[in-house]
N, C-alpha and C. Protein backbone atom coordinates (compact mmCIF):
# COMPACT_ATOMS: atom_id res chain seq x y z
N UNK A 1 104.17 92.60 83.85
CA UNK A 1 104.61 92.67 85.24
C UNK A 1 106.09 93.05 85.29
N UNK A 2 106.78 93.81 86.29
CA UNK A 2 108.02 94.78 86.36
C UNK A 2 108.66 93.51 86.69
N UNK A 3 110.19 93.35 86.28
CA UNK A 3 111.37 92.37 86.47
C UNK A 3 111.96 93.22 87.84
N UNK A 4 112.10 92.55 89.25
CA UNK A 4 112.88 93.04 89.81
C UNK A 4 114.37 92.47 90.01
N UNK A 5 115.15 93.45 89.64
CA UNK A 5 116.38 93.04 89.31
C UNK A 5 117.23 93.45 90.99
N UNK A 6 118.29 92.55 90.70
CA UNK A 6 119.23 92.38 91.77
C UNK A 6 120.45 93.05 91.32
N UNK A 7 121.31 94.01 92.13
CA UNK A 7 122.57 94.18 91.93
C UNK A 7 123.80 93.16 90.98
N UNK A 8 124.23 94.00 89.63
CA UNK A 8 124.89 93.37 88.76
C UNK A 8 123.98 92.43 87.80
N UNK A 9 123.18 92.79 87.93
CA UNK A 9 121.70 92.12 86.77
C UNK A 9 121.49 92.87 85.36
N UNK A 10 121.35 92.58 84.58
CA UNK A 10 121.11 92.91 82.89
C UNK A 10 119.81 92.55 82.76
N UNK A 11 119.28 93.22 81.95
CA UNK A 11 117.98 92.79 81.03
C UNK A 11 117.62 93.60 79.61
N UNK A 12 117.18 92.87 78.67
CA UNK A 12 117.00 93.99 77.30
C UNK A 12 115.85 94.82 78.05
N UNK A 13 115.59 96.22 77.65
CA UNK A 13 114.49 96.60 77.46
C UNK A 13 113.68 96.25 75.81
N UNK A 14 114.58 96.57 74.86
CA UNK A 14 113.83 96.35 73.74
C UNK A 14 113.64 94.75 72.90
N UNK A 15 113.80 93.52 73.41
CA UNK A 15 113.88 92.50 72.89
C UNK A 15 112.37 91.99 72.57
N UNK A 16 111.77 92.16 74.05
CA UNK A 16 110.10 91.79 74.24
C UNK A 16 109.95 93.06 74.21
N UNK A 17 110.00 93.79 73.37
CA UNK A 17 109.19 95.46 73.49
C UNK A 17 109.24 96.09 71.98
N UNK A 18 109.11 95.35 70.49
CA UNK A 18 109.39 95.75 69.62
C UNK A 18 108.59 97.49 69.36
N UNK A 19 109.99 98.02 69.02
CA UNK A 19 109.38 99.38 69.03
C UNK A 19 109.32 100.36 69.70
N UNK A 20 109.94 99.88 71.24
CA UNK A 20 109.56 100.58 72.27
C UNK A 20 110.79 101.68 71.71
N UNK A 21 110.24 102.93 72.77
CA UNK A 21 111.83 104.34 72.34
C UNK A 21 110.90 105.23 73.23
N UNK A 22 109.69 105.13 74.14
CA UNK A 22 109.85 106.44 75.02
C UNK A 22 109.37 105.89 76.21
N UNK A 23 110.44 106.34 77.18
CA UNK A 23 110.30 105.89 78.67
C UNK A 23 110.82 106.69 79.71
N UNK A 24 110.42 106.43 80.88
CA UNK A 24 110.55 107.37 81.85
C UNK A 24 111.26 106.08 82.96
N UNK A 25 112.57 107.03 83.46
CA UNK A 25 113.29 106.36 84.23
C UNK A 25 113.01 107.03 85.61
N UNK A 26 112.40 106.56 86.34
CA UNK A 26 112.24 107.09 88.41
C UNK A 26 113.04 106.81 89.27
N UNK A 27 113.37 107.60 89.81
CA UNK A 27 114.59 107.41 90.60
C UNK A 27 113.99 107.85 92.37
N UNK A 28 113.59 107.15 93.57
CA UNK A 28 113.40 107.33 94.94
C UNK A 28 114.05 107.29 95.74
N UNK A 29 113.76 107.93 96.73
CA UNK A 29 114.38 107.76 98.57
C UNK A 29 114.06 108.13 99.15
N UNK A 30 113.84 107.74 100.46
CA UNK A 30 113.72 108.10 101.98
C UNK A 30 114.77 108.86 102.69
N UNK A 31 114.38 110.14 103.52
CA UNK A 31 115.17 110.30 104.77
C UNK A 31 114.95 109.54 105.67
N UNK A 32 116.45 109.22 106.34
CA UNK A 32 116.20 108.59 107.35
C UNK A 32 116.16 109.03 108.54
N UNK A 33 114.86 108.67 109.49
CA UNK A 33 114.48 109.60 110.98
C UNK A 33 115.48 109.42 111.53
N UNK A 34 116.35 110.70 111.84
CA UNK A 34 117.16 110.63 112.73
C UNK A 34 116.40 111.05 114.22
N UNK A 35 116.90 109.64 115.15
CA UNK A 35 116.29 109.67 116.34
C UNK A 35 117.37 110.27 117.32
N UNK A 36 116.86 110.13 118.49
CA UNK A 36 117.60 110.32 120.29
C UNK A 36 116.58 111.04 121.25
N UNK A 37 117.56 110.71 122.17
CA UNK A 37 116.31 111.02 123.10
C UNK A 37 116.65 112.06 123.99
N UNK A 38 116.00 112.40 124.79
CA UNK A 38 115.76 113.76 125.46
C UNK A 38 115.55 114.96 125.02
N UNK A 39 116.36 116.34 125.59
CA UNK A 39 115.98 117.69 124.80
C UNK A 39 116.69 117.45 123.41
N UNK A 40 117.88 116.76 123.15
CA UNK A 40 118.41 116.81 121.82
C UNK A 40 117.82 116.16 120.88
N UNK A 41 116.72 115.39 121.39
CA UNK A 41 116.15 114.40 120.63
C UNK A 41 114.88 115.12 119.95
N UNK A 42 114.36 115.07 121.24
CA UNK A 42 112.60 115.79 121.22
C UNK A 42 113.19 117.15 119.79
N UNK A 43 114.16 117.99 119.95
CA UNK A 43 113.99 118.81 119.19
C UNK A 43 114.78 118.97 117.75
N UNK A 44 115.44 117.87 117.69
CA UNK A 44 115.93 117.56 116.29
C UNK A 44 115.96 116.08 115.54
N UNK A 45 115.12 115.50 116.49
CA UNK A 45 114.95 113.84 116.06
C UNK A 45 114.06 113.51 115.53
N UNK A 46 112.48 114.46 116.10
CA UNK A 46 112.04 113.66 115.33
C UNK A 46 111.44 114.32 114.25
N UNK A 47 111.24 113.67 112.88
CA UNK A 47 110.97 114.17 111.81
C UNK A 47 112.56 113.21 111.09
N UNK A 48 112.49 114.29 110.02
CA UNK A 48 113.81 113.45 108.67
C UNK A 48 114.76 114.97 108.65
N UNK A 49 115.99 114.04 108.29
CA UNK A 49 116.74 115.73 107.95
C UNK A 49 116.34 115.83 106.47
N UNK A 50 116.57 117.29 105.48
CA UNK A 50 116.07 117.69 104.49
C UNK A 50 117.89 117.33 103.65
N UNK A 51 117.80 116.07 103.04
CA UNK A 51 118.66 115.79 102.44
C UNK A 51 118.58 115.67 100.70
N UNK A 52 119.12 116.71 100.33
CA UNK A 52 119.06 117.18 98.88
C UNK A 52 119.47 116.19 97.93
N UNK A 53 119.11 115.42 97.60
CA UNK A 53 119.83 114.58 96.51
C UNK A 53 119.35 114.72 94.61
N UNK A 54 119.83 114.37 94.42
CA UNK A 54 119.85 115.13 92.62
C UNK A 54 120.66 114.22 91.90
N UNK A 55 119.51 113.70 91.14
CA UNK A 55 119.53 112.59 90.00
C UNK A 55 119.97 112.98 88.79
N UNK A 56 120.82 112.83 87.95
CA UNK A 56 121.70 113.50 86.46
C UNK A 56 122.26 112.02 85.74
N UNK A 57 121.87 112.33 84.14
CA UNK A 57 122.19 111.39 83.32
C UNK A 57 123.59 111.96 82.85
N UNK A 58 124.44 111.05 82.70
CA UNK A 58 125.65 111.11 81.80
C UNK A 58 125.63 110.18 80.17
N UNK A 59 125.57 111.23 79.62
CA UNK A 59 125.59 110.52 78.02
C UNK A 59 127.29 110.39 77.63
N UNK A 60 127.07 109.01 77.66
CA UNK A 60 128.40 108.41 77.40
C UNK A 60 129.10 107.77 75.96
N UNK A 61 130.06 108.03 75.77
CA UNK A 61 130.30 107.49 73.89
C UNK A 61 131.00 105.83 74.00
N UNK A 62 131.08 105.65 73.29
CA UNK A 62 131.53 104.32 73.13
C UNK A 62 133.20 104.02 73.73
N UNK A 63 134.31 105.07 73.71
CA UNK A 63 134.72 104.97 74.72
C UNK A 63 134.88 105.40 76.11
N UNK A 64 133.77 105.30 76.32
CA UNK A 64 133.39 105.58 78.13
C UNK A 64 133.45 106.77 78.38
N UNK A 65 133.55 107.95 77.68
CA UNK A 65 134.22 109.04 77.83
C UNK A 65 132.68 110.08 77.63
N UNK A 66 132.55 111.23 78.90
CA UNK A 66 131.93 112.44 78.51
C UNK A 66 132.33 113.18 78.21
N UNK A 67 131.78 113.83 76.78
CA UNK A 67 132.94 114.69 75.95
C UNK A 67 132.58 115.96 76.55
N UNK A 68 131.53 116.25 76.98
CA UNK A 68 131.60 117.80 77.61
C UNK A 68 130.22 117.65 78.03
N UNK A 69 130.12 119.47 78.71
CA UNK A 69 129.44 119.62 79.62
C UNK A 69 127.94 119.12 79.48
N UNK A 70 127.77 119.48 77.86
CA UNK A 70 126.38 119.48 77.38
C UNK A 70 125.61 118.02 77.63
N UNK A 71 126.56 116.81 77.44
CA UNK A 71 126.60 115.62 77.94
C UNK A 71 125.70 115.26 79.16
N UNK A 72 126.08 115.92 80.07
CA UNK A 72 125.44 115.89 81.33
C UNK A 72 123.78 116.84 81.45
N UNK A 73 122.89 116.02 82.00
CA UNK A 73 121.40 116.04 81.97
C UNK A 73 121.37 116.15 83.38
N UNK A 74 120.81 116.98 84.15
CA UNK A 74 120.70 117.35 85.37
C UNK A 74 119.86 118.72 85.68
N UNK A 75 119.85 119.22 87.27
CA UNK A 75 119.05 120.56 87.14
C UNK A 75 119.05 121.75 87.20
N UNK A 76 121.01 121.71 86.30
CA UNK A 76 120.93 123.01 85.45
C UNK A 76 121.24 122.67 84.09
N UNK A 77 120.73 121.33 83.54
CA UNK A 77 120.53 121.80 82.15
C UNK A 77 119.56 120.13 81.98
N UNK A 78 118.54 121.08 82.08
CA UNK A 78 117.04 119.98 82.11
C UNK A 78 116.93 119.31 80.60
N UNK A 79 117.48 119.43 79.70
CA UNK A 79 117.08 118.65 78.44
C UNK A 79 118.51 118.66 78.04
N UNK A 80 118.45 117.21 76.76
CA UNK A 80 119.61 116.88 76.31
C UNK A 80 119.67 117.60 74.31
N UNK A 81 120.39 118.57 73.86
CA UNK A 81 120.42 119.20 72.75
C UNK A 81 119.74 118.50 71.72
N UNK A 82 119.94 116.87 71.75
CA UNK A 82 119.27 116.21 70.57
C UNK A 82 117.75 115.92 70.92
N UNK A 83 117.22 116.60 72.49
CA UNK A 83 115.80 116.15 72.80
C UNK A 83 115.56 115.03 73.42
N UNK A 84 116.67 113.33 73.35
CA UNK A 84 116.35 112.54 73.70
C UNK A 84 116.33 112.33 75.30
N UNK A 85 116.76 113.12 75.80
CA UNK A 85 116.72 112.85 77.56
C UNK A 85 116.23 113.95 78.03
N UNK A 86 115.50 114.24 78.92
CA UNK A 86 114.77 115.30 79.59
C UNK A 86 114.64 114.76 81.50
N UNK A 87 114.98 116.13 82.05
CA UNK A 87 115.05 115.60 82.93
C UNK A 87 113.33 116.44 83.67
N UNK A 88 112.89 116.55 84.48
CA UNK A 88 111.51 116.75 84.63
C UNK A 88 111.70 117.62 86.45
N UNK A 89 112.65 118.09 86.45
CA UNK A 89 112.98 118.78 87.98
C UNK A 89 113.56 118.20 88.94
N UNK A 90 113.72 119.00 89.50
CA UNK A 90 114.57 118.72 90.95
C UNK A 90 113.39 118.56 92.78
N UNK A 91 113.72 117.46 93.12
CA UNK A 91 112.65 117.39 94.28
C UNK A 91 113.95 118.06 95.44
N UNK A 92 113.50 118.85 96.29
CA UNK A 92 114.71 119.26 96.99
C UNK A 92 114.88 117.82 98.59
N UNK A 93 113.27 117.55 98.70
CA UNK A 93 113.68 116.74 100.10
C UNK A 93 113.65 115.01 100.12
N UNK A 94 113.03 114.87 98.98
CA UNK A 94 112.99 113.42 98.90
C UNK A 94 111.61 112.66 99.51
N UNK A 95 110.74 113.44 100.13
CA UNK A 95 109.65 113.21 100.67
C UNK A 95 108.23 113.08 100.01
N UNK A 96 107.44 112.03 100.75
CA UNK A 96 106.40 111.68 99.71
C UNK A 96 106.69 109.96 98.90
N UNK A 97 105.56 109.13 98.12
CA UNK A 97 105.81 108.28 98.08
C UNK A 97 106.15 108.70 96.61
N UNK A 98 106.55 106.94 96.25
CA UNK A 98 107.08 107.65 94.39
C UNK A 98 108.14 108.21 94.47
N UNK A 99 108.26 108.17 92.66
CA UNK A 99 109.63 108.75 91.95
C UNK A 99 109.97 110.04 93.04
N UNK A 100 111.25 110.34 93.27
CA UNK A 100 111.58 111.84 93.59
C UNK A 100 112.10 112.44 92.01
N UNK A 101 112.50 112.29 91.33
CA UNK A 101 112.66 112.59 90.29
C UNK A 101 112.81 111.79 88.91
N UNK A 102 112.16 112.56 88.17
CA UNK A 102 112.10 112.05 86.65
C UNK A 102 112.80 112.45 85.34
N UNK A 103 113.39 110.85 84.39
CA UNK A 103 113.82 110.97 83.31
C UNK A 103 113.30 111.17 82.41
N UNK A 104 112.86 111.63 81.26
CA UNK A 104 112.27 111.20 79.98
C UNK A 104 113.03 110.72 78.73
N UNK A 105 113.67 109.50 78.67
CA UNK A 105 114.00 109.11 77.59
C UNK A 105 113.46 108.70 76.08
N UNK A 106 113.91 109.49 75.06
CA UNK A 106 113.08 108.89 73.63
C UNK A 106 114.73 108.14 73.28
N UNK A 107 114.52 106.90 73.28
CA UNK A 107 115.46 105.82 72.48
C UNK A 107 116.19 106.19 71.06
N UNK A 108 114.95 106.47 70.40
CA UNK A 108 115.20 106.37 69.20
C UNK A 108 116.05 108.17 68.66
N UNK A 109 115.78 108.63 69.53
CA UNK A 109 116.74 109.89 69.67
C UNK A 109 117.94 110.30 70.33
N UNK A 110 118.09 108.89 71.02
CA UNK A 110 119.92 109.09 71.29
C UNK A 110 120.84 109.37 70.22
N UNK A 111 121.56 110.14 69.94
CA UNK A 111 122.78 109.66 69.03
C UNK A 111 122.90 108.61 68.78
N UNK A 112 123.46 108.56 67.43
CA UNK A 112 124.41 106.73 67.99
C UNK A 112 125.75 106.99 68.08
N UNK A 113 126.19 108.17 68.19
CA UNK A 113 127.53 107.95 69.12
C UNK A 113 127.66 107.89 70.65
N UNK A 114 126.50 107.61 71.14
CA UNK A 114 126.44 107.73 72.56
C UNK A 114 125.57 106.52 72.68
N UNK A 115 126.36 105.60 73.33
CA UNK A 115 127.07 104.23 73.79
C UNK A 115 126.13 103.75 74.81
N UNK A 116 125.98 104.76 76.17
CA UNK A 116 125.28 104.34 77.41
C UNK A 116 124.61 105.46 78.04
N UNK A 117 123.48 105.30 78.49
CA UNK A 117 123.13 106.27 79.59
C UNK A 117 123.51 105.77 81.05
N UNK A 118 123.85 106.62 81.93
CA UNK A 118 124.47 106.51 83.45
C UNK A 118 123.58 107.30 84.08
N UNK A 119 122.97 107.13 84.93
CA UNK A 119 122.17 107.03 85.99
C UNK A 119 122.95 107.36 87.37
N UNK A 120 123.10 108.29 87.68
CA UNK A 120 123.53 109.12 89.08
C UNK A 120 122.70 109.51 89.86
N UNK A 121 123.14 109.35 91.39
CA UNK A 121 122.59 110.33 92.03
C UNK A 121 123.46 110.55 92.93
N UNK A 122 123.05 112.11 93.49
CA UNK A 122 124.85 112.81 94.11
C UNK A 122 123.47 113.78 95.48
N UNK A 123 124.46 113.98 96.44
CA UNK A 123 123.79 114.67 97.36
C UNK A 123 124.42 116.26 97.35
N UNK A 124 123.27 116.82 97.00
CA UNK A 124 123.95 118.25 96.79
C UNK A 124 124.38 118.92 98.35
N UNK A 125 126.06 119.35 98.19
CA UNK A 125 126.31 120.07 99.42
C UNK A 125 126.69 119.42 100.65
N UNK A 126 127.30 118.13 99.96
CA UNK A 126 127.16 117.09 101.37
C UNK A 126 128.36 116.83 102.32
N UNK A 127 129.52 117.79 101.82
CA UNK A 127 130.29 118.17 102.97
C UNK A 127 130.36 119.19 103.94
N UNK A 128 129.37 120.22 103.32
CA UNK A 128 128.78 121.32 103.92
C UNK A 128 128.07 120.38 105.65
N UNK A 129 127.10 120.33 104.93
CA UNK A 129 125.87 119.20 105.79
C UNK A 129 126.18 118.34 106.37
N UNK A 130 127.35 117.73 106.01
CA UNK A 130 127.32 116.42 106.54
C UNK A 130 127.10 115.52 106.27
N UNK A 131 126.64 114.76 105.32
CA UNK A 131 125.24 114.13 104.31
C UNK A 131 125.62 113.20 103.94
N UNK A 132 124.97 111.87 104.10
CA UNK A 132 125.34 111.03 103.12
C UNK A 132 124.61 109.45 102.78
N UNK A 133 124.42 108.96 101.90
CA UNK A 133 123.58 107.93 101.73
C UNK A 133 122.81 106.64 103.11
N UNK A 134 123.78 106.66 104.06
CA UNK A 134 123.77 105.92 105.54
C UNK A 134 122.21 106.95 105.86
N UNK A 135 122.19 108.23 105.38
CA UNK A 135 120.78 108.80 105.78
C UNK A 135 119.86 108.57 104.99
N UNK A 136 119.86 108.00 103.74
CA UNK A 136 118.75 107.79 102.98
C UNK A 136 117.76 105.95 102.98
N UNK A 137 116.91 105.98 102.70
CA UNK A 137 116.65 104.44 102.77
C UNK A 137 115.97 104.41 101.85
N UNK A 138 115.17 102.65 101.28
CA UNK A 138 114.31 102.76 100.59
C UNK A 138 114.84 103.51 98.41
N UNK A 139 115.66 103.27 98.29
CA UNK A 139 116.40 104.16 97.01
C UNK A 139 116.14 102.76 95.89
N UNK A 140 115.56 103.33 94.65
CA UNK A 140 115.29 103.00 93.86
C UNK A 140 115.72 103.35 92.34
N UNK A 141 115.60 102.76 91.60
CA UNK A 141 115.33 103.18 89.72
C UNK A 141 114.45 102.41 89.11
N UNK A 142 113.42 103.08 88.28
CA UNK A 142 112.73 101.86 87.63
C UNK A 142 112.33 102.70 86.22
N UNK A 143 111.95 101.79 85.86
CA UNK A 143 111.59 101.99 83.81
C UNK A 143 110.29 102.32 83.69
N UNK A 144 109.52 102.85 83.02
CA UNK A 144 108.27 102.63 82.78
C UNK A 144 108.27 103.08 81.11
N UNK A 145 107.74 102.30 80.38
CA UNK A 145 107.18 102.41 79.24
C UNK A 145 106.13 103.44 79.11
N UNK A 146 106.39 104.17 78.50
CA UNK A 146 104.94 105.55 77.99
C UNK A 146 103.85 105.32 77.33
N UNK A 147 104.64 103.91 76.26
CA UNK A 147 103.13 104.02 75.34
C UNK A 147 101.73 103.18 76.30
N UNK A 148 102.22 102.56 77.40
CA UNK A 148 101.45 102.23 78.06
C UNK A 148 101.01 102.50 79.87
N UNK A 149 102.20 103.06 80.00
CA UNK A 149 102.65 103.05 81.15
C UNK A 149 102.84 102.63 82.54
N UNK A 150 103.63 101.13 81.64
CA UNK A 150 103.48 99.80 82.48
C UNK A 150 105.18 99.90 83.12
N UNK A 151 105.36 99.69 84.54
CA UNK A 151 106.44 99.20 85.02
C UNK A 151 106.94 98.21 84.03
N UNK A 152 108.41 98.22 83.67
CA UNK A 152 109.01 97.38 83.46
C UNK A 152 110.03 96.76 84.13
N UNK A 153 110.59 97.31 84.95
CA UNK A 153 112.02 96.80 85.68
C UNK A 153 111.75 98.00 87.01
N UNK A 154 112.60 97.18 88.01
CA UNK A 154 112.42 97.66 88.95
C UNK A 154 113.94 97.59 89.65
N UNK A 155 114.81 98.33 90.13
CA UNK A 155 116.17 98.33 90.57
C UNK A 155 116.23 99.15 92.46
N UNK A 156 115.96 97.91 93.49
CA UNK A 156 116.31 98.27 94.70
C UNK A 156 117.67 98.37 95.30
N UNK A 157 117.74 99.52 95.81
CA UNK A 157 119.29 99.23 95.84
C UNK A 157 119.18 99.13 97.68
N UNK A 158 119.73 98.40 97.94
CA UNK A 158 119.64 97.67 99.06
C UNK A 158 121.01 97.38 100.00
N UNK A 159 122.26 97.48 99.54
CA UNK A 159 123.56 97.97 99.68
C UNK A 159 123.25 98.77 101.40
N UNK A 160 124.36 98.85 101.68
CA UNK A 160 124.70 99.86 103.22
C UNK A 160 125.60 100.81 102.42
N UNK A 161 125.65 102.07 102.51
CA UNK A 161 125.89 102.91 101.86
C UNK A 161 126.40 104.40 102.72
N UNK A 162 126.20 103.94 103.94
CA UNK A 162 127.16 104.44 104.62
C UNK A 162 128.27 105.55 104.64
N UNK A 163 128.40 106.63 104.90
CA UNK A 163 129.93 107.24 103.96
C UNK A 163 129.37 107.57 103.08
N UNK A 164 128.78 107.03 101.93
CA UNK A 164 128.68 106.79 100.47
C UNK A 164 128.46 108.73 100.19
N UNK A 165 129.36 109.42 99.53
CA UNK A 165 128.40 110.72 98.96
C UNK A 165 127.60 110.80 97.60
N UNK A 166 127.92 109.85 96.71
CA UNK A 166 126.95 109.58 95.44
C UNK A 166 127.05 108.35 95.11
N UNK A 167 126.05 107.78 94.17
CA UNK A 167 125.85 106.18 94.01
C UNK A 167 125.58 106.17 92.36
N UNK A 168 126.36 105.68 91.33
CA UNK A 168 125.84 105.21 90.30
C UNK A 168 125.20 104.50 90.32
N UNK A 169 123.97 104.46 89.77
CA UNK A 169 122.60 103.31 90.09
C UNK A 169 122.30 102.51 89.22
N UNK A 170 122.13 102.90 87.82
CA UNK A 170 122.25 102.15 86.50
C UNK A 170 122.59 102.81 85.45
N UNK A 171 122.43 101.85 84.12
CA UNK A 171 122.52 102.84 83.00
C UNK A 171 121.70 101.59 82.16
N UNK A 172 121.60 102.42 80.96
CA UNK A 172 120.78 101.80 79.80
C UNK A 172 121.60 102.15 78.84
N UNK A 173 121.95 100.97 77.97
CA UNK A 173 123.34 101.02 76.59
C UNK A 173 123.00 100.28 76.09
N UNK A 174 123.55 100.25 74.64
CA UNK A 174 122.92 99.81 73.62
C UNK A 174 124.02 98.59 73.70
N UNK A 175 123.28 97.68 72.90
CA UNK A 175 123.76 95.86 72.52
C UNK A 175 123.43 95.52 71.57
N UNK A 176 124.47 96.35 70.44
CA UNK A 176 123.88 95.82 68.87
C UNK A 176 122.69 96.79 68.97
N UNK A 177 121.09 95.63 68.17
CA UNK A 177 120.28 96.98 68.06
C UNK A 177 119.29 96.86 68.67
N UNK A 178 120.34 96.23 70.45
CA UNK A 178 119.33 96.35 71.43
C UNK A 178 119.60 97.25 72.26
N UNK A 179 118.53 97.79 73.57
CA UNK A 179 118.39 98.90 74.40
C UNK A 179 118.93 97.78 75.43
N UNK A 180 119.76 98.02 76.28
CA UNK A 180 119.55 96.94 77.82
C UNK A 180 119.66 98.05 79.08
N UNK A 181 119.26 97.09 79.86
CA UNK A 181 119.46 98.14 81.55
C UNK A 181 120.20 97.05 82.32
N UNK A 182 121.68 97.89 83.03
CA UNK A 182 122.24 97.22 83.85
C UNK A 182 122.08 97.95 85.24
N UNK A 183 122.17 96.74 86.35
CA UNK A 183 121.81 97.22 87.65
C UNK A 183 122.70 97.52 88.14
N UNK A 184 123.16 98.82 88.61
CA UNK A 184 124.68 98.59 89.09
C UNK A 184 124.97 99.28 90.66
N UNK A 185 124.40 100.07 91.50
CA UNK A 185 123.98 100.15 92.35
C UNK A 185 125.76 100.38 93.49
N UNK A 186 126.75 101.14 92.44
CA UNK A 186 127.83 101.53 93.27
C UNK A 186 128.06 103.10 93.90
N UNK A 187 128.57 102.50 94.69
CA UNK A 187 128.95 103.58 95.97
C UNK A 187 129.96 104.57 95.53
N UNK A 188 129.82 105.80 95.75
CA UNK A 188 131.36 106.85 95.12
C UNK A 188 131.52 108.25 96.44
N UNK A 189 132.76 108.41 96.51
CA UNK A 189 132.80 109.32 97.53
C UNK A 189 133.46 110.79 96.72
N UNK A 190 132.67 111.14 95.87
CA UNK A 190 132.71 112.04 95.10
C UNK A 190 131.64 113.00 96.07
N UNK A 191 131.93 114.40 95.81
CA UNK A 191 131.46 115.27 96.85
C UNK A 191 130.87 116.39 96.32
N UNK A 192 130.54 116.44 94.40
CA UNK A 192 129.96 117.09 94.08
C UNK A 192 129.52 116.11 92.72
N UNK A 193 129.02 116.90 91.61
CA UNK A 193 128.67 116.32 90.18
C UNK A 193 130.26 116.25 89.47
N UNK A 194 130.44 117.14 89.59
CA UNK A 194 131.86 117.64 89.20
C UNK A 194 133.21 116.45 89.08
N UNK A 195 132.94 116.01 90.17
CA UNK A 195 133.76 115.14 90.95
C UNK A 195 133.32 113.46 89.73
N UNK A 196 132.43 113.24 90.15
CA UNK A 196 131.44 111.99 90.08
C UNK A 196 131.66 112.35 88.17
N UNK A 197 131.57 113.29 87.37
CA UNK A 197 131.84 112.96 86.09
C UNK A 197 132.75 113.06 85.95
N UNK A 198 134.34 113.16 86.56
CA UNK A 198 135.33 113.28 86.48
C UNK A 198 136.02 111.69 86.24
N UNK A 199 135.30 110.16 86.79
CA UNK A 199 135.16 109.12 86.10
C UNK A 199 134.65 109.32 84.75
N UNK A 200 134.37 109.60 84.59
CA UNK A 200 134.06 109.30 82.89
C UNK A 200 135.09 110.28 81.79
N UNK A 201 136.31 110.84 82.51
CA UNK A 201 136.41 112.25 81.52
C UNK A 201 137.55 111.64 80.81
């Protein structure tokens, strides 16, 4: 049964999982119906706006640092050189139930100079648009194990987010010669990818 974790929560993945190394990290959200009423309403309220958001791993070294571009897992560069992270596409609207987009992590194919995986998601274009997390609802991350493909952890992020233009959501880093997942579920007013790995540089 999946652990649902709370903001600033830890858990091993590999302690009760001897062996485990291939998993798929899901990442969800909702648009949120923007309503009103009358002619402005009737003809742009109801339904969701088409808010682009785009999920990207940052492979991180032990001092916190992304050494370059290749580092970054996203959807213009769908796999990670050593194979261990794969990213599985880009959903453009967020619509529909379920993952909007998928990780594929093999564990046992991280480097071991790379410390943590980081878990992003950034809204593509969102000063253009306008855009920003206050429109999304319902936003998630969760684990699932492959060899069985059982939920393991479940991460709601539940925050007002408001303003927010991207949200670090979690990461998974090693502890000794364990795997763990931290919940971390912060707010960043970074306005591209660019921006948002510019913490880590």
């Amino acid at each position: 049964m999946a652990v649902n974790l709370q903001k600033g929560q830890r858990i091993s993945l590999t302690k009760d999982n001897e062996g485990l190394s291939r998993i798929m990290v899901g990442l969800g959200w909702d648009p949120v119906a923007q309503g009103g009423k009358g002619l402005i309403g009737s003809l742009f309220g109801r339904g969701t706006p088409n808010v682009d958001c785009d999920a990207s791993v940052f492979l991180i070294d032990a001092n916190g640092k992304v050494r370059s571009k290749e580092e970054i897992v996203y959807f213009g560069n769908l796999k990670h050189k050593s194979g261990s992270v794969q990213h599985m596409g880009d959903n453009l609207t967020g619509d529909g139930d379920g993952d909007d987009e998928q990780i594929v992590i093999e564990l046992s194919k991280v480097p071991q100079d790379i410390a943590r995986l980081v878990f992003v998601v950034n809204i593509y274009d969102c000063i253009k648009r306008r855009q920003h997390f206050g429109m999304i609802k319902n936003a998630f991350i969760r684990v699932v194990n492959l060899s069985n493909n059982q939920e393991m952890l479940r991460f709601n992020l539940t925050d007002d987010y408001s303003n927010r233009t991207a949200l670090i959501v979690g990461e998974i880093y090693r502890n000794g010669t364990e795997w763990k997942f931290g919940a971390l579920g912060e707010g960043d007013n970074s306005s591209n990818l660019g921006e948002l790995v510019n913490r880590y540089r």
